[in-house]
Protein backbone atom coordinates (compact mmCIF):
# COMPACT_ATOMS: atom_id res chain seq x y z
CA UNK A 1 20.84 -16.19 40.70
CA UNK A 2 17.65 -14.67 40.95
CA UNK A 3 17.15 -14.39 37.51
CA UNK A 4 17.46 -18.41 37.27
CA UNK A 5 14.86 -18.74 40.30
CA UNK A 6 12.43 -16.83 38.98
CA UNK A 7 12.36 -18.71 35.30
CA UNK A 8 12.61 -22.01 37.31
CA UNK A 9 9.04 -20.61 38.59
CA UNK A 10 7.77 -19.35 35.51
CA UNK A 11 8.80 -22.41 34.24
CA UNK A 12 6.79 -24.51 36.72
CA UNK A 13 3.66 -22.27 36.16
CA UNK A 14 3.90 -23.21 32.87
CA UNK A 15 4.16 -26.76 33.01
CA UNK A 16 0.98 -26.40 35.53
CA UNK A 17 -1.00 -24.35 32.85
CA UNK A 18 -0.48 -27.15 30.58
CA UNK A 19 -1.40 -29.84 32.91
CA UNK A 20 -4.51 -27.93 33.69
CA UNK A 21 -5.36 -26.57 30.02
CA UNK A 22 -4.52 -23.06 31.16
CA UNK A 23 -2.94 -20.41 29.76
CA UNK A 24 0.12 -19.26 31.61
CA UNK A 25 -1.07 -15.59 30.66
CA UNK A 26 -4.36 -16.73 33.02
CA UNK A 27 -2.00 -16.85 36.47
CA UNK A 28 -0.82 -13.78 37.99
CA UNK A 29 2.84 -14.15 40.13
CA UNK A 30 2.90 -12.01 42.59
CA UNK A 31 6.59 -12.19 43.97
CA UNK A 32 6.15 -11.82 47.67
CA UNK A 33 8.82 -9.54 48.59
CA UNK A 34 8.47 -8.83 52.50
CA UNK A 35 11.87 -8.20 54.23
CA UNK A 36 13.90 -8.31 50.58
CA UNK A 37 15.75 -5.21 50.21
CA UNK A 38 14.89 -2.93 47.32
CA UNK A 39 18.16 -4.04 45.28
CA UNK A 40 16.33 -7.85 45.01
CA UNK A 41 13.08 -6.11 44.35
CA UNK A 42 14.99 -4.31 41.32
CA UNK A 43 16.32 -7.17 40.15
CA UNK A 44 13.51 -9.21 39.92
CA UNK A 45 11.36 -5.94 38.45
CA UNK A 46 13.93 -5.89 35.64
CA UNK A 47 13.31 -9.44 34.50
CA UNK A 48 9.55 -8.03 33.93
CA UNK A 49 7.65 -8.71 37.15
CA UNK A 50 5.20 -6.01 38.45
CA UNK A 51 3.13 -7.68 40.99
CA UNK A 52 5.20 -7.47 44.40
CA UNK A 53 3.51 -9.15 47.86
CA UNK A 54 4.48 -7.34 51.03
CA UNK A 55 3.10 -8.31 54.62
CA UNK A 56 3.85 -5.21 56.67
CA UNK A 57 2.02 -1.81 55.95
CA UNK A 58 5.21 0.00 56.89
CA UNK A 59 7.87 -1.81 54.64
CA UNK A 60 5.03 -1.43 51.89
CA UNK A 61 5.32 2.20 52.05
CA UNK A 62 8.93 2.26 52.11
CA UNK A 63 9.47 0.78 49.15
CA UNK A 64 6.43 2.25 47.08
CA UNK A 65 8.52 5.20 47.83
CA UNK A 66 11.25 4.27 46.00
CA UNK A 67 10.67 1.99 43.18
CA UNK A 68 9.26 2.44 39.95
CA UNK A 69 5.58 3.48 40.24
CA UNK A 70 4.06 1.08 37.52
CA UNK A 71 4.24 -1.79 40.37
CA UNK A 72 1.60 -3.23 41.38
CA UNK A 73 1.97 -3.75 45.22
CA UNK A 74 -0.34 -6.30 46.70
CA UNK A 75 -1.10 -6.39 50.44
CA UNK A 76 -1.00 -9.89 51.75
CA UNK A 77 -0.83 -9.54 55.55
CA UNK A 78 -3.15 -9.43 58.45
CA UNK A 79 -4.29 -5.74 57.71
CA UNK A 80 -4.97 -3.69 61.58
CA UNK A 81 -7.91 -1.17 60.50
CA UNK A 82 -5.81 1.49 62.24
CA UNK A 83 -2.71 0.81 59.51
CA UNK A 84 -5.87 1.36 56.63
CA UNK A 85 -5.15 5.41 55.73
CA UNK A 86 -1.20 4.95 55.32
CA UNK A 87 -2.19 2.19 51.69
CA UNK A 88 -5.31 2.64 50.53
CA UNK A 89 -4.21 4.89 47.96
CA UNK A 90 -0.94 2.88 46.85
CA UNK A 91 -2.49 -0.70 47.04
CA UNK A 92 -3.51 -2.58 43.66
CA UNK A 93 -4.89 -5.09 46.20
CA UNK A 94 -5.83 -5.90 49.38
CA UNK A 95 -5.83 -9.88 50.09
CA UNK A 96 -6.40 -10.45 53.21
CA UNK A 97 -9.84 -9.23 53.93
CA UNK A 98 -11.38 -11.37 56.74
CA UNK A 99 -14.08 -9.04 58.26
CA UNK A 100 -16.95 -6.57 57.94
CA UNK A 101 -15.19 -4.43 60.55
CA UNK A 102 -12.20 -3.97 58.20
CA UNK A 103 -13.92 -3.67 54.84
CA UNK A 104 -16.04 -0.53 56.38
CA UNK A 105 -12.41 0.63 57.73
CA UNK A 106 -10.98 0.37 53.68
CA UNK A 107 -14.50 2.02 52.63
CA UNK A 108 -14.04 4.99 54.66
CA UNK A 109 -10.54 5.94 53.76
CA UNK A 110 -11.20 5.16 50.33
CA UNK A 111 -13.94 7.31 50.34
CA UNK A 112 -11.70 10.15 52.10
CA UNK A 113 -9.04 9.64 49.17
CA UNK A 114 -11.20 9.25 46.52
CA UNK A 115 -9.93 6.40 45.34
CA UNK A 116 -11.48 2.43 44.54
CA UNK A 117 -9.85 -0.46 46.05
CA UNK A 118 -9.67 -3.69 44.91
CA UNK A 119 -10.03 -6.44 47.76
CA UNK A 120 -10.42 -10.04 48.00
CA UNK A 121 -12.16 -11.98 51.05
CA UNK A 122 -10.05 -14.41 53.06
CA UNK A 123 -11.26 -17.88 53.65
CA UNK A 124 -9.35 -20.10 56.17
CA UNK A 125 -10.89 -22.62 53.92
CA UNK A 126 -8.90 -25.28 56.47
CA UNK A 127 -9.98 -23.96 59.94
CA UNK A 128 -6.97 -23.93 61.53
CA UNK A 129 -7.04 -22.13 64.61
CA UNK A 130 -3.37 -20.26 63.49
CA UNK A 131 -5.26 -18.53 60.43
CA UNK A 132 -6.75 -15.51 59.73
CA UNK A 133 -9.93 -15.59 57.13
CA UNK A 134 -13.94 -16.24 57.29
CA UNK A 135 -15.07 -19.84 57.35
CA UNK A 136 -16.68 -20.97 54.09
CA UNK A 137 -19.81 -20.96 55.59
CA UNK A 138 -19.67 -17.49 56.63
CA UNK A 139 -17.95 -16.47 53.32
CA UNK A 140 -21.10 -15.73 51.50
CA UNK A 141 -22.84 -13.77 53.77
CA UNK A 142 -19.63 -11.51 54.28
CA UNK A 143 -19.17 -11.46 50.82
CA UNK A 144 -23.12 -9.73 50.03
CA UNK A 145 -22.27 -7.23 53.66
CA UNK A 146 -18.97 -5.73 52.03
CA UNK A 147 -20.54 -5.43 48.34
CA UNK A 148 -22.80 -2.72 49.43
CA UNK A 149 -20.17 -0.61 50.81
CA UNK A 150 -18.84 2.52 48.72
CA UNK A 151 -14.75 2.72 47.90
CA UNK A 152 -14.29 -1.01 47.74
CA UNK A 153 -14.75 -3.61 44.52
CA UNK A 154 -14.50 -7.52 45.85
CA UNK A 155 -12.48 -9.06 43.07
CA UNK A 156 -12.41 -12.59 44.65
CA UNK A 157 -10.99 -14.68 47.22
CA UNK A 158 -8.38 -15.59 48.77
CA UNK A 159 -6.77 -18.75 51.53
CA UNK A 160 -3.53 -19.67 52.98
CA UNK A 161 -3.60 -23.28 52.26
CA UNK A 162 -2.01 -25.48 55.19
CA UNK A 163 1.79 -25.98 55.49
CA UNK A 164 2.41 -29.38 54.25
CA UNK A 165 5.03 -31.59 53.46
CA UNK A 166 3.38 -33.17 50.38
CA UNK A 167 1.29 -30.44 48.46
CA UNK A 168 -1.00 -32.56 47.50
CA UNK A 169 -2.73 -32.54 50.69
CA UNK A 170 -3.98 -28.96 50.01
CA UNK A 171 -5.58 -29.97 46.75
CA UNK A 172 -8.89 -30.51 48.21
CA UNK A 173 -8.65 -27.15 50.11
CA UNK A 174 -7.65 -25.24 46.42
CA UNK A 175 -11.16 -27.53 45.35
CA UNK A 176 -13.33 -25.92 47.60
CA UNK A 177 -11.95 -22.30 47.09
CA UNK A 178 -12.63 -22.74 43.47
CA UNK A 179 -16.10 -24.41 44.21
CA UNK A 180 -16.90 -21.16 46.71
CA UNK A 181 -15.27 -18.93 44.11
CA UNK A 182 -18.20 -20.48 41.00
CA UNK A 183 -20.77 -20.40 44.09
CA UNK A 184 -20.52 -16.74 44.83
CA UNK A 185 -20.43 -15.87 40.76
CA UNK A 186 -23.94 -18.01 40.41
CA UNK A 187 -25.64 -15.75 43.13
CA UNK A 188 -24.74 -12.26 40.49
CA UNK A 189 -24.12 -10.48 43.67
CA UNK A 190 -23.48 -6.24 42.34
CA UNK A 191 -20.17 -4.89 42.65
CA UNK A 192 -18.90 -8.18 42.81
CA UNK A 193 -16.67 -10.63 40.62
CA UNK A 194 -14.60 -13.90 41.16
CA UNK A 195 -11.37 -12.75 38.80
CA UNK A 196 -8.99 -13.88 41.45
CA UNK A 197 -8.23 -16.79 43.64
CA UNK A 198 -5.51 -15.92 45.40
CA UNK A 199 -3.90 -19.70 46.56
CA UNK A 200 -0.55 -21.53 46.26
CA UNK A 201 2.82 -20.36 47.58
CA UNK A 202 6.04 -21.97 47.11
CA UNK A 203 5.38 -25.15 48.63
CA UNK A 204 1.98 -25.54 46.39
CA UNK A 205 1.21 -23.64 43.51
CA UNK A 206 1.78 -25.54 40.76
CA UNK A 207 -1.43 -27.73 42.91
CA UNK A 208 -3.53 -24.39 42.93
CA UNK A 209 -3.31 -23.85 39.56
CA UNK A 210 -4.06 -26.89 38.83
CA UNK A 211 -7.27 -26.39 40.80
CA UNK A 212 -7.79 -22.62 39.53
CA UNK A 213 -5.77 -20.24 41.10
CA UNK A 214 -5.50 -17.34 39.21
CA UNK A 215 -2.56 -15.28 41.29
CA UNK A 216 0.35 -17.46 43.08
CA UNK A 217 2.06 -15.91 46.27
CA UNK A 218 5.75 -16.91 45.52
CA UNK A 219 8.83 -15.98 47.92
CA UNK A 220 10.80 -17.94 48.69
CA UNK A 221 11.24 -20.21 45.46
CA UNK A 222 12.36 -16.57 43.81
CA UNK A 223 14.14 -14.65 46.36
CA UNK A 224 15.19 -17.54 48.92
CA UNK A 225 14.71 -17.98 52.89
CA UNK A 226 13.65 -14.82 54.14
CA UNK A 227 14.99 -12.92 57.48
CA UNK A 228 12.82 -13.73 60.32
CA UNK A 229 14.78 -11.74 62.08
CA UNK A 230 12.79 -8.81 60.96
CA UNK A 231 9.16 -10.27 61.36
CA UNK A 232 6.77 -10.59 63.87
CA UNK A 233 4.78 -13.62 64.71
CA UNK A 234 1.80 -11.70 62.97
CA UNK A 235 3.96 -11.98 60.09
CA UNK A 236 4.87 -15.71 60.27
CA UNK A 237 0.82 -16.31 60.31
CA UNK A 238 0.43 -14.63 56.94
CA UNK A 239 2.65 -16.09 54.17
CA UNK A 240 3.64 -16.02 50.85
């Protein structure tokens, strides 16, 4: 079953490359695996996946432990500078980077483990009051603060688009990311590039991609409802 969900998304990417004059090769999934157990995780590894989303800093650890170490584990959660030293050295990427106060945090235990992290800046390119991420406005100024700090490279941005019932309501909010996104590349700001735009989730990617997105965030399309059970409200803020 699994198998089938994930081609139905690589499927869709597809058919949203084409729309857009993209290569599918261009977009990144990233199949966001927070509360999944590791036998899912397997599963979907075996059909040739290597970028895995996981919210919590904890069940990231647990199962960097155990699965195979050519995964590429991407941390898409609300990130508490204290949790910082347990994944700075497992991490391919840090998403969810919404303040100056946690980029020095990452630059310091980087530092410590001699080790480079790749980060992108949040936007809560929407505003809404539920969502963590700098305002556009603010983005760019944020943006130049962190790119001076040691340990850390800024590989682009990234938003939690608004749930929706029609996902075409987000399409000006992917527009503006990508807009920021060519903004930030025309000011050649040092240690910093606009690879990524981290946008669209189940409910909207084949929209983002449209618009630019470069990685998807896809859960539940792959791996089905998740447990909520075993989340926090933190958690519930964050999504894939």
């Amino acid at each position: 079953m699994l198998k089938d969900q994930l081609l139905s998304v690589q499927e869709h990417l597809a058919m949203a490359c084409q729309t857009a004059g993209r290569k599918p090769s261009d977009v990144t999934l990233i199949a966001v695996s927070k509360t999944k157990p590791v036998e899912m995780l397997q599963e979907i590894y075996d059909e040739g996946i290597r970028d895995f989303g996981e919210n919590k800093v904890q069940e990231l650890v647990e199962k960097y432990e155990v699965m195979p170490q050519d995964i590429r584990w991407h941390l898409i959660g609300h990130l508490q500078t204290n949790k910082v030293k347990y994944i700075v050295d497992k991490v391919y990427m840090i998403h969810g980077v919404d303040s100056f106060k946690l980029a020095k945090e990452i630059s310091k235990e980087a530092v410590k483990h001699q080790t480079e992290v790749n980060i992108l800046i949040q936007v809560n390119i929407a505003k809404e009051a539920s969502k963590f991420g700098v305002y556009e406005e603010d983005a760019v100024q944020l943006v130049e603060d962190v790119a001076k700090l040691p340990g850390i490279r800024i590989k682009g941005l990234m938003t939690i688009a608004p749930y929706v019932e029609n996902a075409e309501e987000n399409r000006q909010f992917f527009k503006k990311m990508k807009q920021l996104s060519v903004d930030i590349i025309h000011k050649n700001i040092d240690n910093v590039c606009m690879d990524c735009i981290s946008m669209g989730m189940t409910g909207d990617y084949m929209i983002a991609i449209e618009e630019g997105a470069t990685c998807i965030r896809v859960g539940t399309a792959i791996f089905g409802e998740r447990n909520y059970s075993v989340e926090n409200t933190i958690t519930k803020q964050q999504g894939e």
